[in-house]
Protein backbone atom coordinates (compact mmCIF):
# COMPACT_ATOMS: atom_id res chain seq x y z
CA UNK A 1 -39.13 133.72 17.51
CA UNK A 2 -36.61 131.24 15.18
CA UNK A 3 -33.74 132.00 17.48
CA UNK A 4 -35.24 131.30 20.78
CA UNK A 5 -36.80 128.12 19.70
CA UNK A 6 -33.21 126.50 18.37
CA UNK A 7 -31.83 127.56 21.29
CA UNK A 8 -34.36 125.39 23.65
CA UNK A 9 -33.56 122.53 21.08
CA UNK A 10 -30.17 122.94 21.74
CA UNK A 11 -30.75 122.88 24.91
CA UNK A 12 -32.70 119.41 24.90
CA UNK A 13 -30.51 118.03 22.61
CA UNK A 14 -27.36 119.22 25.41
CA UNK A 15 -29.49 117.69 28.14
CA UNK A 16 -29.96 114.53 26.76
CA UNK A 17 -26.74 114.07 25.80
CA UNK A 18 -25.49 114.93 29.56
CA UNK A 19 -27.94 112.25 30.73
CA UNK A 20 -26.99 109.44 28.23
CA UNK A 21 -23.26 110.15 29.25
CA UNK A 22 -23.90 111.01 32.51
CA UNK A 23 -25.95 107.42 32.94
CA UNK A 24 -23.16 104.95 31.15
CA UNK A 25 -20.34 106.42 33.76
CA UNK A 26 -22.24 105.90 36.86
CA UNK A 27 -23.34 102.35 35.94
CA UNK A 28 -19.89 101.78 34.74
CA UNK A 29 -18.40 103.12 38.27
CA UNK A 30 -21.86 101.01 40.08
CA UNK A 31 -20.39 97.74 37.83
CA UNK A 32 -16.75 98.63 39.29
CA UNK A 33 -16.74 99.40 42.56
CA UNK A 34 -18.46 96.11 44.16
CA UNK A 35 -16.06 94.45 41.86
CA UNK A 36 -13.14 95.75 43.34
CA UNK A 37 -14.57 95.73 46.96
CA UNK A 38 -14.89 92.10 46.42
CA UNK A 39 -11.27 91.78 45.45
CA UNK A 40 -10.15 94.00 48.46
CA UNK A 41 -12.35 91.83 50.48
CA UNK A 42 -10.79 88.94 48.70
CA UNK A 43 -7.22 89.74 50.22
CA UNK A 44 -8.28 90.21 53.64
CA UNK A 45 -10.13 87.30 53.96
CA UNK A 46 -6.40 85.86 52.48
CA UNK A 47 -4.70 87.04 55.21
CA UNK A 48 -6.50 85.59 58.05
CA UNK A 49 -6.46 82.82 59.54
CA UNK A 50 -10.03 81.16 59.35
CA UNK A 51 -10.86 82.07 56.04
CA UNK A 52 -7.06 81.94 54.18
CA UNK A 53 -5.75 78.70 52.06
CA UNK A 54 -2.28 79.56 53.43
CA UNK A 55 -0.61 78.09 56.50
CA UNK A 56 1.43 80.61 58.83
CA UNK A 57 3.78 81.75 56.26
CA UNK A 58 2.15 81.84 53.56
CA UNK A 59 0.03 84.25 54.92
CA UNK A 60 3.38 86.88 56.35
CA UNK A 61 4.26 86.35 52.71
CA UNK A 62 1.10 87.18 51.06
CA UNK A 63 0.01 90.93 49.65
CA UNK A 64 -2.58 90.63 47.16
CA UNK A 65 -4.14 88.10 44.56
CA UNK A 66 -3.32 89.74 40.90
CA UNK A 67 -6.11 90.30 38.28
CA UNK A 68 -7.08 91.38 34.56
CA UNK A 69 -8.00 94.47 34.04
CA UNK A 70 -11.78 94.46 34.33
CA UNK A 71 -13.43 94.21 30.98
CA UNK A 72 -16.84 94.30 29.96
CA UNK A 73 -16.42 92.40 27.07
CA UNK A 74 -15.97 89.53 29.64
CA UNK A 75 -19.52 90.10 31.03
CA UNK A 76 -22.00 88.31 28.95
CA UNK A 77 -25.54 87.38 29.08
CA UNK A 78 -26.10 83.98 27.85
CA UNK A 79 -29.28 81.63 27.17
CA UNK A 80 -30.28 79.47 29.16
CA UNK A 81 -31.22 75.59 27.41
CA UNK A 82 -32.75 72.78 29.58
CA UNK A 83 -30.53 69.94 28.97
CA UNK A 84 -32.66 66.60 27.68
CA UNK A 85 -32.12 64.77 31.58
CA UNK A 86 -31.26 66.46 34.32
CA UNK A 87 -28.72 63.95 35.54
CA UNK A 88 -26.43 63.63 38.10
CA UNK A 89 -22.20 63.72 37.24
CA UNK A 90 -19.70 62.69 39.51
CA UNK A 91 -17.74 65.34 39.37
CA UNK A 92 -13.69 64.14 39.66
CA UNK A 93 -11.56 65.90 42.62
CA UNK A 94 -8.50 66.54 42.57
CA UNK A 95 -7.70 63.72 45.33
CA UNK A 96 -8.99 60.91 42.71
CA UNK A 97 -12.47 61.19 44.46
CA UNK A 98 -16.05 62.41 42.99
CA UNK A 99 -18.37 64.97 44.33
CA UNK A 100 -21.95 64.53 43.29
CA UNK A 101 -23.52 67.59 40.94
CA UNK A 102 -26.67 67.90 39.17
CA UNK A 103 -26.35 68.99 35.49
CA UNK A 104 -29.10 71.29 35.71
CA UNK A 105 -28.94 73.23 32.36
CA UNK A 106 -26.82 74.70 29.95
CA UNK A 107 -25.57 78.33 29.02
CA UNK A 108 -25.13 79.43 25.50
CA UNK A 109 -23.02 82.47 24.64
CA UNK A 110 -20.18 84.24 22.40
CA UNK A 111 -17.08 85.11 23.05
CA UNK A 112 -14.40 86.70 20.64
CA UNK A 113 -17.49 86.26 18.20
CA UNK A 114 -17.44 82.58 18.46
CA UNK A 115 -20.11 79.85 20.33
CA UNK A 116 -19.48 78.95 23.06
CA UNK A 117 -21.49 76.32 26.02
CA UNK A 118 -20.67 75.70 29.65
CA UNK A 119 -23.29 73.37 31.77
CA UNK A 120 -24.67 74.73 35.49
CA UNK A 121 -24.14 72.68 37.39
CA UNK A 122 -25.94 72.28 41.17
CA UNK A 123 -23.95 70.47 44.14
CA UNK A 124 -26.32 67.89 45.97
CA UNK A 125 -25.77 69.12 49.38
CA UNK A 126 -28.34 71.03 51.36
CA UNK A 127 -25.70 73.35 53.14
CA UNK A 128 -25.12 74.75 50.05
CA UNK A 129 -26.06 78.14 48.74
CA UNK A 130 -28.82 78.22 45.74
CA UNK A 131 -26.66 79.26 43.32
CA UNK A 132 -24.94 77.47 39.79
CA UNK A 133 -21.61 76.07 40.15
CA UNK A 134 -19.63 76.51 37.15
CA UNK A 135 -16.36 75.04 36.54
CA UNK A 136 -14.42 75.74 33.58
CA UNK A 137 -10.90 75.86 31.37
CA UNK A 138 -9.89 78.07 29.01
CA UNK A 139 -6.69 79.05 26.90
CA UNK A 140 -4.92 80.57 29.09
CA UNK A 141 -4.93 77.70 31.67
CA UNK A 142 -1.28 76.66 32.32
CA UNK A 143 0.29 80.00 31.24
CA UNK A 144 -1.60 82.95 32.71
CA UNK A 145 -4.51 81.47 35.16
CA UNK A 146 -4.05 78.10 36.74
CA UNK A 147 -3.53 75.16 35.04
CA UNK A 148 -6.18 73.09 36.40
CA UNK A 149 -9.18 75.83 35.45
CA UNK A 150 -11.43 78.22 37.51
CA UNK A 151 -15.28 78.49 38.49
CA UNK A 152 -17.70 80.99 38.54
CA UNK A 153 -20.63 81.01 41.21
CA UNK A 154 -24.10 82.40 39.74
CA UNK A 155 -26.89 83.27 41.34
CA UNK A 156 -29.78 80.34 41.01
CA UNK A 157 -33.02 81.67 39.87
CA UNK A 158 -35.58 79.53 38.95
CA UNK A 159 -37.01 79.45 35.15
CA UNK A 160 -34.49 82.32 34.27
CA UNK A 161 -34.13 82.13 30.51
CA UNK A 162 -31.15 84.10 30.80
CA UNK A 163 -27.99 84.72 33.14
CA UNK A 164 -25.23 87.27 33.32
CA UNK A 165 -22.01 85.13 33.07
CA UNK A 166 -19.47 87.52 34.69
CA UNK A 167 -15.62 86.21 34.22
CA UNK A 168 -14.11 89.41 35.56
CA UNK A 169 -15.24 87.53 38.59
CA UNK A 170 -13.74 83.94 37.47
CA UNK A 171 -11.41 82.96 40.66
CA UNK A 172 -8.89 79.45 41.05
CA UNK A 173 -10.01 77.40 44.00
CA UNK A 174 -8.29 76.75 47.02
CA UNK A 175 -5.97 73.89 45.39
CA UNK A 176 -4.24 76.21 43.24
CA UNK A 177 -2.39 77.93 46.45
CA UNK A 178 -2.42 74.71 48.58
CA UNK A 179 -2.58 71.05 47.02
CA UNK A 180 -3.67 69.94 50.70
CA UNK A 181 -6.75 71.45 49.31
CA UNK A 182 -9.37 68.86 47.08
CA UNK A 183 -11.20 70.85 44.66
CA UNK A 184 -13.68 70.01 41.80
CA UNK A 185 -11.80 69.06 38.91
CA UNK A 186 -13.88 71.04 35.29
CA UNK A 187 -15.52 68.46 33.16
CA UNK A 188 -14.80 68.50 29.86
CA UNK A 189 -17.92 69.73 28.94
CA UNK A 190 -17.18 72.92 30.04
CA UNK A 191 -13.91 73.60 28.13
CA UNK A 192 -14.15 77.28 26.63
CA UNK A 193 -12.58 77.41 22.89
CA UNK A 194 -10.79 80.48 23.48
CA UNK A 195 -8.55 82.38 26.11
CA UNK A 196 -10.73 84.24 28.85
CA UNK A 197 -8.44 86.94 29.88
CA UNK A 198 -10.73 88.04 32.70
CA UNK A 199 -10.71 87.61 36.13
CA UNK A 200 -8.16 86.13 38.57
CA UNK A 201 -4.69 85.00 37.23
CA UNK A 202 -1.88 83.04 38.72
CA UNK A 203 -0.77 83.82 41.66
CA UNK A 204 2.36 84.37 42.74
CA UNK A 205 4.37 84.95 45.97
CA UNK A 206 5.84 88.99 45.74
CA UNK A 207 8.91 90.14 46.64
């Protein structure tokens, strides 16, 4: 009777194990592939001509925007702290003008082990999607991503104590492919500490 009985716990012990594994590769590939839709999405949208940043040209000459590596390290939940007054910024452009946002709250986090805070920021506009703008700059502004910072868009969702922060998905706006373009300029509340090698980098006409 010994021998069948370790054999069944084997068993259960195999089948567990097959689950667990089985379980972190399919939400890895579920993470991944909308990711990299969005990306291939991303590119089309480049190359037409409603949606694009490019005039003629630039769009014959563009392939693809380039990317990290996707990185769940980059992916962090953070904690969401109401901020003493919700007040209103005006938020500089790149054109020397200001864009009213609402400071709604602020996100606390870690990266490379280290605090870190960025603010959420609302735009007053009722066209706009209910979701939390967040502009910000990090180290490798100026050498790998563009010099003037990126943003993040996050879902709004009312008395959330928590958000996913996701900077695999951290693109440059519009300005840094055409300075025609006037885009939000990050405060400098929401200047990272260290180098967030996640998301999109600088791009770059191909040969």
């Amino acid at each position: 009777m010994q021998r069948p009985v370790k054999l069944i716990l084997f068993a259960g012990i195999a089948l567990v194990l097959f689950y667990f594994v089985n379980e972190t590769f399919f939400s890895e590939e579920n993470y991944l592939k909308p990711l990299l839709k969005e990306r291939e999405d991303k590119d089309l949208s480049f190359r037409s001509r409603a949606n694009s940043p490019f005039d003629e040209e630039g769009r014959r000459d563009f392939k693809n925007l380039v990317y990290y590596e996707p990185n769940v390290n980059y992916r962090v939940k953070a904690k969401i702290e109401a901020l003493p007054k919700q007040d209103t910024l005006l938020m500089p452009l790149t054109n020397g003008s200001y864009e009213p946002y609402l400071r709604y709250a602020a996100a606390t986090f870690e990266l490379e082990e280290l605090p870190q805070r960025l603010i959420l920021y609302k735009k007053l506009a009722k066209e706009e999607k209910d979701q939390w703008f967040v502009p910000f700059t990090d180290k490798t502004n100026g050498f790998e991503t563009y010099g003037g910072g990126r943003y993040l868009d996050v879902p709004y969702k009312e008395d959330a104590k928590t958000i996913t922060l996701d900077f695999n998905r951290a693109y440059s706006p519009f300005c840094a492919y055409n300075p025609e373009y006037v885009c939000p300029v990050p405060p400098k509340d929401n200047r990272l500490s260290v180098a967030v090698p996640a998301g999109e980098k600088n791009y770059k006409v191909q040969e």
